[in-house]
C-alpha atoms as a PDB file:
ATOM      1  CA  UNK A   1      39.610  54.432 308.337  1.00  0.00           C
ATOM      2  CA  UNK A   2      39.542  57.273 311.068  1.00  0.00           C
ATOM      3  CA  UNK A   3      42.613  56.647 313.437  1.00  0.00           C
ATOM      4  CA  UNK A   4      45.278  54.250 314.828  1.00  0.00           C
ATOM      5  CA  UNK A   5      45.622  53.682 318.517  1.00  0.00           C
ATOM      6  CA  UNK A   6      46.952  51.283 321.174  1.00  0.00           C
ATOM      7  CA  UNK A   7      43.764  50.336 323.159  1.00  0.00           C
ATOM      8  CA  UNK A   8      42.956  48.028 325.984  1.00  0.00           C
ATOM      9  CA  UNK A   9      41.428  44.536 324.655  1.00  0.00           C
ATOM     10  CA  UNK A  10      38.748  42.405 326.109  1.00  0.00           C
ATOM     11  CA  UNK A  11      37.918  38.986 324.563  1.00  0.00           C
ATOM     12  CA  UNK A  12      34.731  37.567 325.477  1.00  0.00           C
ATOM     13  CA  UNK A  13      31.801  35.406 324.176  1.00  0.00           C
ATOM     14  CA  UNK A  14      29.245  38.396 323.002  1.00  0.00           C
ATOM     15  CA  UNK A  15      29.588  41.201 320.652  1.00  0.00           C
ATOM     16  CA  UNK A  16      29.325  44.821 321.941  1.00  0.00           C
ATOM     17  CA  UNK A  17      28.084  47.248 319.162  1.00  0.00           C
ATOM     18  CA  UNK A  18      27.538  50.995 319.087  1.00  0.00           C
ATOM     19  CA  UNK A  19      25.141  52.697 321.131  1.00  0.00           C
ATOM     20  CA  UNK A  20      25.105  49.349 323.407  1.00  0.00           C
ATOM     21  CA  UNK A  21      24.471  49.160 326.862  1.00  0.00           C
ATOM     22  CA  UNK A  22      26.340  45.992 328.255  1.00  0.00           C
ATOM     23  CA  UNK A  23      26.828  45.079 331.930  1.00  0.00           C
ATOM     24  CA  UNK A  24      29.913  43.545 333.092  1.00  0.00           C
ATOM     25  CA  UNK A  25      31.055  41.563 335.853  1.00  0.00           C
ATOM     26  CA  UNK A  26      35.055  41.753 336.328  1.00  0.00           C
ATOM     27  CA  UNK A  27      36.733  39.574 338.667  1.00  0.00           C
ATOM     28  CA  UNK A  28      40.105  38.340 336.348  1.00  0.00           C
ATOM     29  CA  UNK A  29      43.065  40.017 338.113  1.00  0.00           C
ATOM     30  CA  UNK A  30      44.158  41.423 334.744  1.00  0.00           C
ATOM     31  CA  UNK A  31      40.962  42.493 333.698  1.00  0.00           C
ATOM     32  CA  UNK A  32      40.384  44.420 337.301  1.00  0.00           C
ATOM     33  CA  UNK A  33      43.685  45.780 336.275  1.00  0.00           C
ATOM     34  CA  UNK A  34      42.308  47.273 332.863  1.00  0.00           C
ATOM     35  CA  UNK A  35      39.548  48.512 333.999  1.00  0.00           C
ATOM     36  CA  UNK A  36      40.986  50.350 336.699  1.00  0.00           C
ATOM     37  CA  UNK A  37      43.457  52.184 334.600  1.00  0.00           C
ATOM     38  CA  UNK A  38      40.962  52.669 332.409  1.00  0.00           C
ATOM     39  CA  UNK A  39      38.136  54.464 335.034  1.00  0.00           C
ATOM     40  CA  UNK A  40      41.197  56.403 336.121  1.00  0.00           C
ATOM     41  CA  UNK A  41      42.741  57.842 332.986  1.00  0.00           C
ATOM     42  CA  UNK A  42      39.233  57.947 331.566  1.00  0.00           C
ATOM     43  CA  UNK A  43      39.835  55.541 328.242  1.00  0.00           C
ATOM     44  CA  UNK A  44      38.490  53.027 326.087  1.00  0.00           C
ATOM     45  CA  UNK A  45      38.841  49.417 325.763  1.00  0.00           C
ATOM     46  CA  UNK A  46      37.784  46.759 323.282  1.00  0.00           C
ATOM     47  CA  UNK A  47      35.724  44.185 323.668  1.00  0.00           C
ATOM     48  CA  UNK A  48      36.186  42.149 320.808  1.00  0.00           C
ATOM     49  CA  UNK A  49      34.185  38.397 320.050  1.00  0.00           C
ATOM     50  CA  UNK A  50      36.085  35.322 320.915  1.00  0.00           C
ATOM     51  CA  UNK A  51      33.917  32.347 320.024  1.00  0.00           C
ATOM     52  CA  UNK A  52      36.346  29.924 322.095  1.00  0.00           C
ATOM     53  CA  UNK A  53      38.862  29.096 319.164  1.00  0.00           C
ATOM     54  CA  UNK A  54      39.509  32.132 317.896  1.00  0.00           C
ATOM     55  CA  UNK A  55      39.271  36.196 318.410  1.00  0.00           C
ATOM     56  CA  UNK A  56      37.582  38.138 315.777  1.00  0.00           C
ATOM     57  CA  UNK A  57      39.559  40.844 313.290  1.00  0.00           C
ATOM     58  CA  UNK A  58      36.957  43.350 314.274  1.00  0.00           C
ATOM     59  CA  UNK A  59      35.609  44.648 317.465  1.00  0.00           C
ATOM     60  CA  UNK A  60      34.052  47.675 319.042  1.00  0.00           C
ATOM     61  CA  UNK A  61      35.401  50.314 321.640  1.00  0.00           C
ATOM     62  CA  UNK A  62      33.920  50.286 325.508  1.00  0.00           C
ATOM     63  CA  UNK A  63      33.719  53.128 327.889  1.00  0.00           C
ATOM     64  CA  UNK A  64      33.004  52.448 331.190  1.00  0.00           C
ATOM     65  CA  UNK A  65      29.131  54.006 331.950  1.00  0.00           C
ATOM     66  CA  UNK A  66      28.500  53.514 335.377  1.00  0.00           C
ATOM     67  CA  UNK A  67      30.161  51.627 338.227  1.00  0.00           C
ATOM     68  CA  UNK A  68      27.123  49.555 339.888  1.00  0.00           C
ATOM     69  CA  UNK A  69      29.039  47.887 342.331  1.00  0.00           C
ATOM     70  CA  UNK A  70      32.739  47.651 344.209  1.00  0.00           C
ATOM     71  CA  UNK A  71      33.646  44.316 345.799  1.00  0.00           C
ATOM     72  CA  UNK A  72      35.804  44.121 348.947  1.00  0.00           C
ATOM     73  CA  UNK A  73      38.295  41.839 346.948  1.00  0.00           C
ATOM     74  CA  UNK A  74      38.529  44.457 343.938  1.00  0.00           C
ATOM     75  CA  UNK A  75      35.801  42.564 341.349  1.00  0.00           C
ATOM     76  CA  UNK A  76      33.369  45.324 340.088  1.00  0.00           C
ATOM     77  CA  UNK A  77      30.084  45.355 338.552  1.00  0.00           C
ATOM     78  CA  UNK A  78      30.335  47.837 335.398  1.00  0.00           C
ATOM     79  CA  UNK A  79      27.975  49.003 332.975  1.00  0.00           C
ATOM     80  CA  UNK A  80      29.554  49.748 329.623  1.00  0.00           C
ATOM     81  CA  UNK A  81      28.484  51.666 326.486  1.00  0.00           C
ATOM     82  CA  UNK A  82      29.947  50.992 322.796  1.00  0.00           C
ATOM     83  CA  UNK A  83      31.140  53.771 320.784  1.00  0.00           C
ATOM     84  CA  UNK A  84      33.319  53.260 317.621  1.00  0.00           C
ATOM     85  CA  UNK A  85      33.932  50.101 315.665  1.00  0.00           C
ATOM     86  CA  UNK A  86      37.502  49.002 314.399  1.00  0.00           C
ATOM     87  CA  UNK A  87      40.030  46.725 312.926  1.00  0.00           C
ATOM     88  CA  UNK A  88      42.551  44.851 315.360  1.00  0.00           C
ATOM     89  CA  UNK A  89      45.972  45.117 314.349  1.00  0.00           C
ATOM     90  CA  UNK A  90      49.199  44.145 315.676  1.00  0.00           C
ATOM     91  CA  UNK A  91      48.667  42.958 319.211  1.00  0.00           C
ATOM     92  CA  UNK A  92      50.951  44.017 322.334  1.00  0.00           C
ATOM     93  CA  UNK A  93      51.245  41.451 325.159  1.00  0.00           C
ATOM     94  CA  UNK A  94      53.493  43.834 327.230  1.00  0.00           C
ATOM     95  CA  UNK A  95      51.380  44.140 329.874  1.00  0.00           C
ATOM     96  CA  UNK A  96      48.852  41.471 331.925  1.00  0.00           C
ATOM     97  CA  UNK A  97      46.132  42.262 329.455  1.00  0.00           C
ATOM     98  CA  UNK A  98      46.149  42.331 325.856  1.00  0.00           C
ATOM     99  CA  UNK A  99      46.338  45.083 323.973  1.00  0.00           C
ATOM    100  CA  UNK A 100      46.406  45.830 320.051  1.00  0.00           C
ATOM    101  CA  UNK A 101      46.779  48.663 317.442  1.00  0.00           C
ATOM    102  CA  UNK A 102      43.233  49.250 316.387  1.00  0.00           C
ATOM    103  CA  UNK A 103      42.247  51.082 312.563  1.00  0.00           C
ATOM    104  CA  UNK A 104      38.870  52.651 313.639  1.00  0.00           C
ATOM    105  CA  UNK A 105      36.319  52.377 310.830  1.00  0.00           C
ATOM    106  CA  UNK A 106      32.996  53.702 309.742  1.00  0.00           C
ATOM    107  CA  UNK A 107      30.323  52.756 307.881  1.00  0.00           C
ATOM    108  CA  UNK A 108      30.077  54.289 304.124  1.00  0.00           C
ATOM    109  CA  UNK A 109      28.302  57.500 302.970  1.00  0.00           C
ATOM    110  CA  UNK A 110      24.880  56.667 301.969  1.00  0.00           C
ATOM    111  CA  UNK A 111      22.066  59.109 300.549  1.00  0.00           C
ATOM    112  CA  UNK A 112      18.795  58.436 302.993  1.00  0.00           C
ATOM    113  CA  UNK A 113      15.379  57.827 300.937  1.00  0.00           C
ATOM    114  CA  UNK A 114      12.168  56.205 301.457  1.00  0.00           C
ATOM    115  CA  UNK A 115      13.494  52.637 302.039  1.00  0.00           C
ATOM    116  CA  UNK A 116      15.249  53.278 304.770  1.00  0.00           C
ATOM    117  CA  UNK A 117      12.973  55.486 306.044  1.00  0.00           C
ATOM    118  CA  UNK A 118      10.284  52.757 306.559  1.00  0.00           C
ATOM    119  CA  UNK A 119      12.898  50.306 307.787  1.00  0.00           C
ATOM    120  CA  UNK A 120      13.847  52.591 310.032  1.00  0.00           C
ATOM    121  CA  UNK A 121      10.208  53.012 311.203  1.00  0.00           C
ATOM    122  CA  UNK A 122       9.424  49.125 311.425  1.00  0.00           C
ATOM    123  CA  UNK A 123      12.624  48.327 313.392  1.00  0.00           C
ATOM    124  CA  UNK A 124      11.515  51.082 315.733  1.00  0.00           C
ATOM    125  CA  UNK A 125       7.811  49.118 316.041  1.00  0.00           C
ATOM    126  CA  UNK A 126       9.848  45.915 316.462  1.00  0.00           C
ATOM    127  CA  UNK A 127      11.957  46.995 319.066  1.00  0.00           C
ATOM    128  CA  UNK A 128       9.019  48.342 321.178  1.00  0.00           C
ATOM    129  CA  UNK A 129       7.337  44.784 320.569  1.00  0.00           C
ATOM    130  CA  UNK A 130       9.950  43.078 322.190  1.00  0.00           C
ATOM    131  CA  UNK A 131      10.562  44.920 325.172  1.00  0.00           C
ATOM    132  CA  UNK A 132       6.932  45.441 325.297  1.00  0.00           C
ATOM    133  CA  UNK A 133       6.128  49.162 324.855  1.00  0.00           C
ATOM    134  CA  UNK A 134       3.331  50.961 323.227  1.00  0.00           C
ATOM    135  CA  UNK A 135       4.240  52.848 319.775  1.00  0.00           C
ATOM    136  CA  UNK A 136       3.902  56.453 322.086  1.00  0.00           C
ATOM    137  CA  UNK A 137       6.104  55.631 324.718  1.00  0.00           C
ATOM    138  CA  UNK A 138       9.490  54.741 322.506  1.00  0.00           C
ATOM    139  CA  UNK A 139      12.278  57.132 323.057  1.00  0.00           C
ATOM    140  CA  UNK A 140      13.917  56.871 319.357  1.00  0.00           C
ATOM    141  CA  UNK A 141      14.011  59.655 317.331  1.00  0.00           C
ATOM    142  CA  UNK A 142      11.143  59.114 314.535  1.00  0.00           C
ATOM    143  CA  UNK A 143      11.308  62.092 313.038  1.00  0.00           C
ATOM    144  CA  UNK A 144      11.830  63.752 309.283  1.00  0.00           C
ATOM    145  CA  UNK A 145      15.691  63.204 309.726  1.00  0.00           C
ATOM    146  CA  UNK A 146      16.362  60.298 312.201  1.00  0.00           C
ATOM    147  CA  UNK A 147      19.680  58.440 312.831  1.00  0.00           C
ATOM    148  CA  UNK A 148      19.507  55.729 310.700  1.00  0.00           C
ATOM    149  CA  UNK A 149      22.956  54.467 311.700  1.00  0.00           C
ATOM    150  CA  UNK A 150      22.276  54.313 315.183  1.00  0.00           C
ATOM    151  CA  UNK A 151      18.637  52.600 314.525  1.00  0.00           C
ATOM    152  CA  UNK A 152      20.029  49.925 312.664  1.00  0.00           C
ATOM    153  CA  UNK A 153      22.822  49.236 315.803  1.00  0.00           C
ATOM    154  CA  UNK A 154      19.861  49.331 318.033  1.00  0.00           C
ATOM    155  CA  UNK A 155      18.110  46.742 315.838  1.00  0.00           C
ATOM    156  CA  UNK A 156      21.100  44.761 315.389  1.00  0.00           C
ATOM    157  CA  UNK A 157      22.083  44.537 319.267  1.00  0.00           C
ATOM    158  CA  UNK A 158      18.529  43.290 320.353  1.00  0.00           C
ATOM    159  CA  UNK A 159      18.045  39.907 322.116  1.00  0.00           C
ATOM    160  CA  UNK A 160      16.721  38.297 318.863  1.00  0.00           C
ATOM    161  CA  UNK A 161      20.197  37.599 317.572  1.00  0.00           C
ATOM    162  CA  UNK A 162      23.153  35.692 318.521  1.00  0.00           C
ATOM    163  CA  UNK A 163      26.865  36.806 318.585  1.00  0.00           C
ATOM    164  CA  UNK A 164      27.762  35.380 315.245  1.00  0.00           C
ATOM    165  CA  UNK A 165      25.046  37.156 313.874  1.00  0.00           C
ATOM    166  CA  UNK A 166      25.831  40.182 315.406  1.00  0.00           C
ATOM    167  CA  UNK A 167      29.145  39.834 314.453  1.00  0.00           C
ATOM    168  CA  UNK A 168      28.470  40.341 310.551  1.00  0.00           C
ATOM    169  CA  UNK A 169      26.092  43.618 311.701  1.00  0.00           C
ATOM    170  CA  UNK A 170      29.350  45.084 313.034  1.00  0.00           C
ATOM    171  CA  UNK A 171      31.389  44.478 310.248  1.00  0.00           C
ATOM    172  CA  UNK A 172      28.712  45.570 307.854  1.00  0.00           C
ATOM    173  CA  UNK A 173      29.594  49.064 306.487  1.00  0.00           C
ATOM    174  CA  UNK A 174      26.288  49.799 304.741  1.00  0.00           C
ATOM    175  CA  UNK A 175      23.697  51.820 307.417  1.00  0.00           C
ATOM    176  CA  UNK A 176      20.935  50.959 304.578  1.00  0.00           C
ATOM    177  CA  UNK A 177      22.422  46.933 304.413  1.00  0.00           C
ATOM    178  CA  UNK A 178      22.250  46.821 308.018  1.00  0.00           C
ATOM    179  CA  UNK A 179      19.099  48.492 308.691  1.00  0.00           C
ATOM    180  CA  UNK A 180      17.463  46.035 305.879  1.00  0.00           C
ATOM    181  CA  UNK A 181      19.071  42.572 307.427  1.00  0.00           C
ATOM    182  CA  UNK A 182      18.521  42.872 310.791  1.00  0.00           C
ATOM    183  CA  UNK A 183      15.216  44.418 310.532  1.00  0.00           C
ATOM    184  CA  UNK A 184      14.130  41.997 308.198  1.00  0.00           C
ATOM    185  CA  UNK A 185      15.498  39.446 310.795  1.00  0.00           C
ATOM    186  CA  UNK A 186      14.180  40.507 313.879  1.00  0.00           C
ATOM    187  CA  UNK A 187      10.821  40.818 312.315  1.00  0.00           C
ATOM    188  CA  UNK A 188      10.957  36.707 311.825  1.00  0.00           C
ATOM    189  CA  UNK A 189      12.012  36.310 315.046  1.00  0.00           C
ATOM    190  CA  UNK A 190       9.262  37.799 316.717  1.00  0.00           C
ATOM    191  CA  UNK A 191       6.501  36.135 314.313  1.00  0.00           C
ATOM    192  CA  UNK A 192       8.206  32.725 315.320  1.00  0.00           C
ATOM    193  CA  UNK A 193       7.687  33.899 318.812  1.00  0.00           C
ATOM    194  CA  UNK A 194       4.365  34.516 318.519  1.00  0.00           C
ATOM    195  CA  UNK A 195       3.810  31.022 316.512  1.00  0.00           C
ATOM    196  CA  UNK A 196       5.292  28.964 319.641  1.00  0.00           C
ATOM    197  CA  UNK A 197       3.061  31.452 321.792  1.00  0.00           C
ATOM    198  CA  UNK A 198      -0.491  30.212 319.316  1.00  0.00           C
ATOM    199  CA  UNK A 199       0.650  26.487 319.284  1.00  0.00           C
ATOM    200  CA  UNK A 200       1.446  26.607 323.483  1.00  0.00           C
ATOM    201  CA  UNK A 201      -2.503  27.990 323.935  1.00  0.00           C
ATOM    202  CA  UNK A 202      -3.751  25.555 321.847  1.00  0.00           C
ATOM    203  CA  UNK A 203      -1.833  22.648 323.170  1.00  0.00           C
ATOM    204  CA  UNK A 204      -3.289  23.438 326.638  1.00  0.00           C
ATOM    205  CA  UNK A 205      -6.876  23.399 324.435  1.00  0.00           C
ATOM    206  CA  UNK A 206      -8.069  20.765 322.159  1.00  0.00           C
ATOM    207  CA  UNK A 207      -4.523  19.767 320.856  1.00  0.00           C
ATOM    208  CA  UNK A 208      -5.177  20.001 317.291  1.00  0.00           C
ATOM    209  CA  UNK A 209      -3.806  22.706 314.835  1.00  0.00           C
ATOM    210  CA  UNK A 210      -6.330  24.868 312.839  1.00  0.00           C
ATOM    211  CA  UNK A 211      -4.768  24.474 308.766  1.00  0.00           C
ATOM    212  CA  UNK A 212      -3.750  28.417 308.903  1.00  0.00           C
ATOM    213  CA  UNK A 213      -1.542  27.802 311.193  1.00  0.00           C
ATOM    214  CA  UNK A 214      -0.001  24.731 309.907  1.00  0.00           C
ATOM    215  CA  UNK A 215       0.252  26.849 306.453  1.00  0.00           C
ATOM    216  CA  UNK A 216       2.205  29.201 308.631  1.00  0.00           C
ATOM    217  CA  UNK A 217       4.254  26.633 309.981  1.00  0.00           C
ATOM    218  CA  UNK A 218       5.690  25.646 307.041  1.00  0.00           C
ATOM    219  CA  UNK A 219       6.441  29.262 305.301  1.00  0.00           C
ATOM    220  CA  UNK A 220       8.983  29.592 308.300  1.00  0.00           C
END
């Protein structure tokens, strides 16, 4: 663990991870309240997953990015970026928005080899599939000593999976575990895609199936 502190906390419906970039509209009076104190004293907050029931024991620490918009009536239009991931602990309802004791946390010293150097490599390839750019044009560091950690967040946080599932990637402490899952994942996702995408064009044909793809069908 690397810290306790008494930090802002935001429950919502979606997971923020590391290196995320997640837009926010804030219009709660306690929330316009947070975030305020929190542009002016220059702080953290943390957005932690609340499925509706219940709010998760681990979450991941906001800074405010950019400030897209100002309303007249205070609401604001925010673009926040994740940084570290920790532990809730006791909370503090002392002021209108929650706030809690939070045990930052890490994930576990690994040794890099060749495994998760080609994971690394094929999330990078998946990630450009899905927001459609060409191998060249990717921004991600693919070089003899790239950031494994933050590949595998940037894997993790794409649109393929949903907030439980991004849930366990944030509480994973294993870059290599991480890295493996999700690109593993993602990679199924996107053949699925593509499946849908053969069976719409050949709907709008003949209608019928060729038995490759029906023997692909059923391996998913």
């Amino acid at each position: 663990m690397n810290g306790i502190e008494l930090v802002p906390i935001f429950p919502l419906g979606i997971v923020m991870l590391p290196e995320q970039l997640i837009p926010l509209h804030i219009f709660e009076e306690r929330y316009k309240l947070m975030i305020g104190e929190c542009l002016a004293d220059d702080k953290v907050f943390g957005i932690v997953y609340f499925d509706g029931q219940k709010m998760c024991s681990a979450g991941c620490s906001a800074r405010v990015q950019e400030v897209l918009k100002k309303y007249p009536n205070g609401r604001l239009d925010i673009v926040t970026r994740g940084e570290r991931r920790f532990i809730v602990g006791q909370l503090d309802v002392s002021k209108p928005y929650l706030q809690a004791t939070v045990d930052y946390f890490d994930d576990d010293p690994e040794k890099p080899d060749a495994d998760m150097q080609r994971d690394a490599h094929r999330g990078i390839m998946l990630l450009n599939q899905v927001v459609g750019l060409k191998p060249h044009e990717s921004s991600l560091d693919l070089t003899d000593s790239p950031d494994f950690k933050s590949i595998s967040f940037l894997v993790a946080g794409s649109a393929g999976f949903n907030a439980p599932e991004k849930q366990k990637f944030l509480e994973m402490t294993s870059t290599r575990k991480r890295l493996q899952k999700s690109v593993a994942a993602l990679s199924r996702i996107i053949d699925r895609i593509r499946l849908t995408e053969e069976i719409q064009s050949l709907i709008g044909g003949n209608g019928s199936l060729p038995e490759s793809l029906k023997q692909r069908l059923s391996g998913l």
